[in-house]
N, C-alpha and C. Protein backbone atom coordinates (compact mmCIF):
# COMPACT_ATOMS: atom_id res chain seq x y z
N UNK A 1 -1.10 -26.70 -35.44
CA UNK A 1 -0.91 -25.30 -35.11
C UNK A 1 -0.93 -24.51 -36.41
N UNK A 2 -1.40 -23.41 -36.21
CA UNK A 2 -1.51 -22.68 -37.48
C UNK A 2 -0.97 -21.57 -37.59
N UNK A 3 0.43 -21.23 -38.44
CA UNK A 3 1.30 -20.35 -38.27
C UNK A 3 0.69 -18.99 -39.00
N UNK A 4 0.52 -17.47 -38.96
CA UNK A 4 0.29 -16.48 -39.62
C UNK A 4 0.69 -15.10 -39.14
N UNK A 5 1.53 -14.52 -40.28
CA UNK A 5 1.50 -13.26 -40.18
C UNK A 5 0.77 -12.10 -39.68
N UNK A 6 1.25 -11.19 -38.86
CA UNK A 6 0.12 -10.30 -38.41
C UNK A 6 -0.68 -9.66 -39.18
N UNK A 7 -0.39 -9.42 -40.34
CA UNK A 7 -1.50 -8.90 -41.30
C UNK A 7 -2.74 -9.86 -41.35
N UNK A 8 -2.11 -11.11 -41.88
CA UNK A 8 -3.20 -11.90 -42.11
C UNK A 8 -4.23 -12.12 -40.67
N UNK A 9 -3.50 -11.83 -39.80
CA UNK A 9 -4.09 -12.29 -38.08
C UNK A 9 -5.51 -11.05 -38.48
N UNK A 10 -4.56 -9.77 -38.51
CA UNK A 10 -5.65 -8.27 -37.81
C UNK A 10 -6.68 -8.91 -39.01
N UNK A 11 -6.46 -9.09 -40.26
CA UNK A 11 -7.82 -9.96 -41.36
C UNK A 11 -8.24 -10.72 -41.19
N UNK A 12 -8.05 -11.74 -40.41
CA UNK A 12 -8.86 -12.58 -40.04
C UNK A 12 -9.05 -13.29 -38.76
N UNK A 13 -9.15 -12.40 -37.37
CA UNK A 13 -9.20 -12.26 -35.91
C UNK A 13 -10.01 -13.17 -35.24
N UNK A 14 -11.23 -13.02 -36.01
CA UNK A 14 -12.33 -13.25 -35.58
C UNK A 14 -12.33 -14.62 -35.27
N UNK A 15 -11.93 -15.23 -37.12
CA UNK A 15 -11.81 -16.63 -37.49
C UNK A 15 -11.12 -17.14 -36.78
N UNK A 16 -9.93 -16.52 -36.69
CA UNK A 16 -8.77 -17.31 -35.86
C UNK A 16 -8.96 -17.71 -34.34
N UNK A 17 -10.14 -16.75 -33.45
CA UNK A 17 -10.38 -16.58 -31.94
C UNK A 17 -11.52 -17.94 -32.16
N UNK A 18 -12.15 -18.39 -33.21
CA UNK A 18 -12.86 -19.73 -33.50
C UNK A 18 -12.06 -20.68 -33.35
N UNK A 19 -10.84 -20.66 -34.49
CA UNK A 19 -10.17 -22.04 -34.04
C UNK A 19 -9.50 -22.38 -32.68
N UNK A 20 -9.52 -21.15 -32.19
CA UNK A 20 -8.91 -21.62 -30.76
C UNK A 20 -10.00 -21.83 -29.34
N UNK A 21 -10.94 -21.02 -29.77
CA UNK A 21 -12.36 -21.88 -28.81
C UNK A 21 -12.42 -23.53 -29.27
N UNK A 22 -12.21 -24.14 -30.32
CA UNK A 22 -12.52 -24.91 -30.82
C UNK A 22 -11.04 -26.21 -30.34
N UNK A 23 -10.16 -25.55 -29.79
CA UNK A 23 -8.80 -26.27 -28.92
C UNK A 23 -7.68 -26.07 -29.99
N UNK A 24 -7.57 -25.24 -30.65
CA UNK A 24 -6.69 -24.87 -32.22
C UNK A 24 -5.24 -24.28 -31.04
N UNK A 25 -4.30 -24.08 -31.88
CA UNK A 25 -3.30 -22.72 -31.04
C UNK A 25 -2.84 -22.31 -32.61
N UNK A 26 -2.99 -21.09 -32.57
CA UNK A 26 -2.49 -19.82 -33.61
C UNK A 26 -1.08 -19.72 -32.83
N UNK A 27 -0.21 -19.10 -33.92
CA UNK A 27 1.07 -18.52 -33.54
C UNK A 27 1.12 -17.75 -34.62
N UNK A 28 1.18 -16.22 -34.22
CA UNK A 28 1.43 -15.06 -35.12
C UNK A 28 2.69 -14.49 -35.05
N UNK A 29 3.28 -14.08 -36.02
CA UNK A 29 4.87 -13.64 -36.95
C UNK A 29 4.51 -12.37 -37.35
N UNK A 30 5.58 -11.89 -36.55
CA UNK A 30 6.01 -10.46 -37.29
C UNK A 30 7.07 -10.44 -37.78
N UNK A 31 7.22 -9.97 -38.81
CA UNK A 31 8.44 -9.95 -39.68
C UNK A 31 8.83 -11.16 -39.60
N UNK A 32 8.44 -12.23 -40.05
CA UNK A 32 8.74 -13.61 -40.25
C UNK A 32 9.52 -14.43 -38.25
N UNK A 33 9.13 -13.38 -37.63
CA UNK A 33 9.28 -13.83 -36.65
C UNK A 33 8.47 -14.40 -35.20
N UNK A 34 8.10 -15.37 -34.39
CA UNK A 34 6.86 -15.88 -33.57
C UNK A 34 7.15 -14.31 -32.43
N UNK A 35 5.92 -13.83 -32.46
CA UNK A 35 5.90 -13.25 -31.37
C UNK A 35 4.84 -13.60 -30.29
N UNK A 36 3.64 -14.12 -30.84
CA UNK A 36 2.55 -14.04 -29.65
C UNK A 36 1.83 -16.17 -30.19
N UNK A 37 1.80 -17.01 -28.95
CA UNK A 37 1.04 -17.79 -29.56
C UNK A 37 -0.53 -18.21 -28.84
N UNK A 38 -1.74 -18.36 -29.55
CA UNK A 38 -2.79 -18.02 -29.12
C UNK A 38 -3.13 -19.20 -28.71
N UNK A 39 -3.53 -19.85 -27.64
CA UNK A 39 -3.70 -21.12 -27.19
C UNK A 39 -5.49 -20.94 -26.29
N UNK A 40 -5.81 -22.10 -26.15
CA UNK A 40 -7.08 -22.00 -25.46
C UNK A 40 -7.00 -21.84 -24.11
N UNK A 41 -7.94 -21.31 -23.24
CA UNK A 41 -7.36 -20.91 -21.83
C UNK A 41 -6.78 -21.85 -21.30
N UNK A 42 -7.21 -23.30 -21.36
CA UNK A 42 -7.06 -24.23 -20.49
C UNK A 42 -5.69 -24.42 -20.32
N UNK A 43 -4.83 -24.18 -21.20
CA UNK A 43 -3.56 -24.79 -22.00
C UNK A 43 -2.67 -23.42 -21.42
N UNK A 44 -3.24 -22.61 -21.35
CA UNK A 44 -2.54 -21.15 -20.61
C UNK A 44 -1.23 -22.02 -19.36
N UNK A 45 -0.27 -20.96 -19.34
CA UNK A 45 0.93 -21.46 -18.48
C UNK A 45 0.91 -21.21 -17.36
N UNK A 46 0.09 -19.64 -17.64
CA UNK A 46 0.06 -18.71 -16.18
C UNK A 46 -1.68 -18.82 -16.13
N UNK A 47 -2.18 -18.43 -14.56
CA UNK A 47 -3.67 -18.08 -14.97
C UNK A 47 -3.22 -16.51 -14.96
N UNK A 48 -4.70 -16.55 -15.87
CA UNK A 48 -4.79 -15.19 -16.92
C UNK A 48 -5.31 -14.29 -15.77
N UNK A 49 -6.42 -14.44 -14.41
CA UNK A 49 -6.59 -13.24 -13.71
C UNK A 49 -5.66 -13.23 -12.35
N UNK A 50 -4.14 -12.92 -12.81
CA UNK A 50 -3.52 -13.27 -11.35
C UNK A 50 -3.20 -12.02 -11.23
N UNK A 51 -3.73 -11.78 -9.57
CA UNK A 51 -3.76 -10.64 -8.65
C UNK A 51 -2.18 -10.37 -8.59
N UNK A 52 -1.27 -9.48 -8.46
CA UNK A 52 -0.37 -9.01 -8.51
C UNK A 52 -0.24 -8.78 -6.83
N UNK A 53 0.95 -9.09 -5.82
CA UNK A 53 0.79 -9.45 -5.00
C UNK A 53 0.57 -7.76 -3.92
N UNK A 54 0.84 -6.56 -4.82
CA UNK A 54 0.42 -5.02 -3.87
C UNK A 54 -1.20 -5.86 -4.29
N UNK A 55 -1.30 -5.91 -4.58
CA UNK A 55 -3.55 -5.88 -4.84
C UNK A 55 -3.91 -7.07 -3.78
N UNK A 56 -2.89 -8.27 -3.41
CA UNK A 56 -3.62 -9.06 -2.32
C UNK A 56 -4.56 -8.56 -1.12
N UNK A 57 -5.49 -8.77 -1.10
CA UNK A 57 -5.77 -8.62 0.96
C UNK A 57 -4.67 -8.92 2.14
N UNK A 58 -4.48 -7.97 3.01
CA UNK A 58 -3.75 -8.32 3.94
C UNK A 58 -4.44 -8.31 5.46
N UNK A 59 -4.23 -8.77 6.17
CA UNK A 59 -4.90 -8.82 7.51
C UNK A 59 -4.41 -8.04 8.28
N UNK A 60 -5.02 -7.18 9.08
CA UNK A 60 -4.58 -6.08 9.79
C UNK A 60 -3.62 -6.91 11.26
N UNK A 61 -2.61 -5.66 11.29
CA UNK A 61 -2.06 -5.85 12.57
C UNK A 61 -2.95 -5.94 13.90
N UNK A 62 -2.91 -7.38 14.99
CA UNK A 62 -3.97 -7.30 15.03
C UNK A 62 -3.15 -6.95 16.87
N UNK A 63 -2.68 -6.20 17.79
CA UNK A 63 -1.72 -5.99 18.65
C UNK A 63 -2.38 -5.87 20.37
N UNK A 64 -2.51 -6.80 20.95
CA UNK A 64 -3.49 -6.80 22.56
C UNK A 64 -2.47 -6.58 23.41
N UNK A 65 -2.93 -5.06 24.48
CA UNK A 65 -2.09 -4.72 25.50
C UNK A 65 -2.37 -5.45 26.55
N UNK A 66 -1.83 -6.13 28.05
CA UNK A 66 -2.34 -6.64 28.96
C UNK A 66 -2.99 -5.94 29.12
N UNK A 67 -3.26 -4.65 29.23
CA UNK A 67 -4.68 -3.75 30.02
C UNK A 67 -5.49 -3.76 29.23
N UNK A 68 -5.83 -4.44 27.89
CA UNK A 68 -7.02 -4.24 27.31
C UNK A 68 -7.54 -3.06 26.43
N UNK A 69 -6.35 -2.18 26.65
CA UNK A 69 -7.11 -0.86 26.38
C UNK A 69 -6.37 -0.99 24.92
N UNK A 70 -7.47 -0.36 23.58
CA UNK A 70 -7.26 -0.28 22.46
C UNK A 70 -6.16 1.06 22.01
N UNK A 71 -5.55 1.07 21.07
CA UNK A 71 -4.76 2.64 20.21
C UNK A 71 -5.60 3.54 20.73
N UNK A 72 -7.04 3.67 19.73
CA UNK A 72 -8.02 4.85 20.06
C UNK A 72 -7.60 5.37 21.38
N UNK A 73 -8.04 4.08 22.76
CA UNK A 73 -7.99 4.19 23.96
C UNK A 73 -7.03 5.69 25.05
N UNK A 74 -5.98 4.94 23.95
CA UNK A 74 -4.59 5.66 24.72
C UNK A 74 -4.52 6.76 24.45
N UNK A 75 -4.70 7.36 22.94
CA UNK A 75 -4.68 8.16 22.19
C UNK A 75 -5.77 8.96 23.05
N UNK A 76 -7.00 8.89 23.33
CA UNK A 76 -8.03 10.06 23.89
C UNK A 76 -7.14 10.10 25.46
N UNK A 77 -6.68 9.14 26.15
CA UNK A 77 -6.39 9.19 27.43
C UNK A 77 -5.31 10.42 27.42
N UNK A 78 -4.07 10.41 26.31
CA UNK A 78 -3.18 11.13 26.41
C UNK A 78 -3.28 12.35 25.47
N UNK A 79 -4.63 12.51 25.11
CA UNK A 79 -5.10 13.97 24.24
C UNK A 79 -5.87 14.73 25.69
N UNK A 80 -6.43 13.92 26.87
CA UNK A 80 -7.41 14.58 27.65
C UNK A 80 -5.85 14.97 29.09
N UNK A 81 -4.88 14.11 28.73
CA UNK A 81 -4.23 14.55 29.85
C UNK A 81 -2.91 15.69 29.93
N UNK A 82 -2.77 15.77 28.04
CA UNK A 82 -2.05 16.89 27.41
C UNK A 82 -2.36 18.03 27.44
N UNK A 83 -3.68 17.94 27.23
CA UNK A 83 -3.85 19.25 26.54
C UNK A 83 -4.36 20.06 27.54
């Protein structure tokens, strides 16, 4: 593992995003402290494109009257017998 300061990181980014295609893990220090460590995806803890569960697909309510007749249905029946 190859420990470096964020200065040295933002100077040399590029290099460093090599050793870790290459199966390396960086760990960068701020103020002599680990804040971020750069690992290859595979090695990732979490996966990296996870849908947040408001963004899932959900399946619509799907609700059958014995008479067959749909929302829309009722809705024109009791707009034509209201109004």
């Amino acid at each position: 593992m190859h420990t470096l300061p964020l200065s040295e990181f933002r100077a040399n980014a590029s290099a460093m995003l090599d050793l870790v295609e290459r199966g390396e893990r960086v760990r960068i220090l701020r103020h002599g402290r680990p804040v971020a460590d750069l690992v290859p995806v595979g090695e990732a803890a979490e996966p990296v494109a996870r849908v947040p569960r408001w963004k899932q697909p959900i399946e619509p309510l799907q609700l059958v009257r014995p008479d067959g007749r749909t929302g829309a249905q009722l809705i024109i029946d009791e707009r034509e017998r209201g109004a």
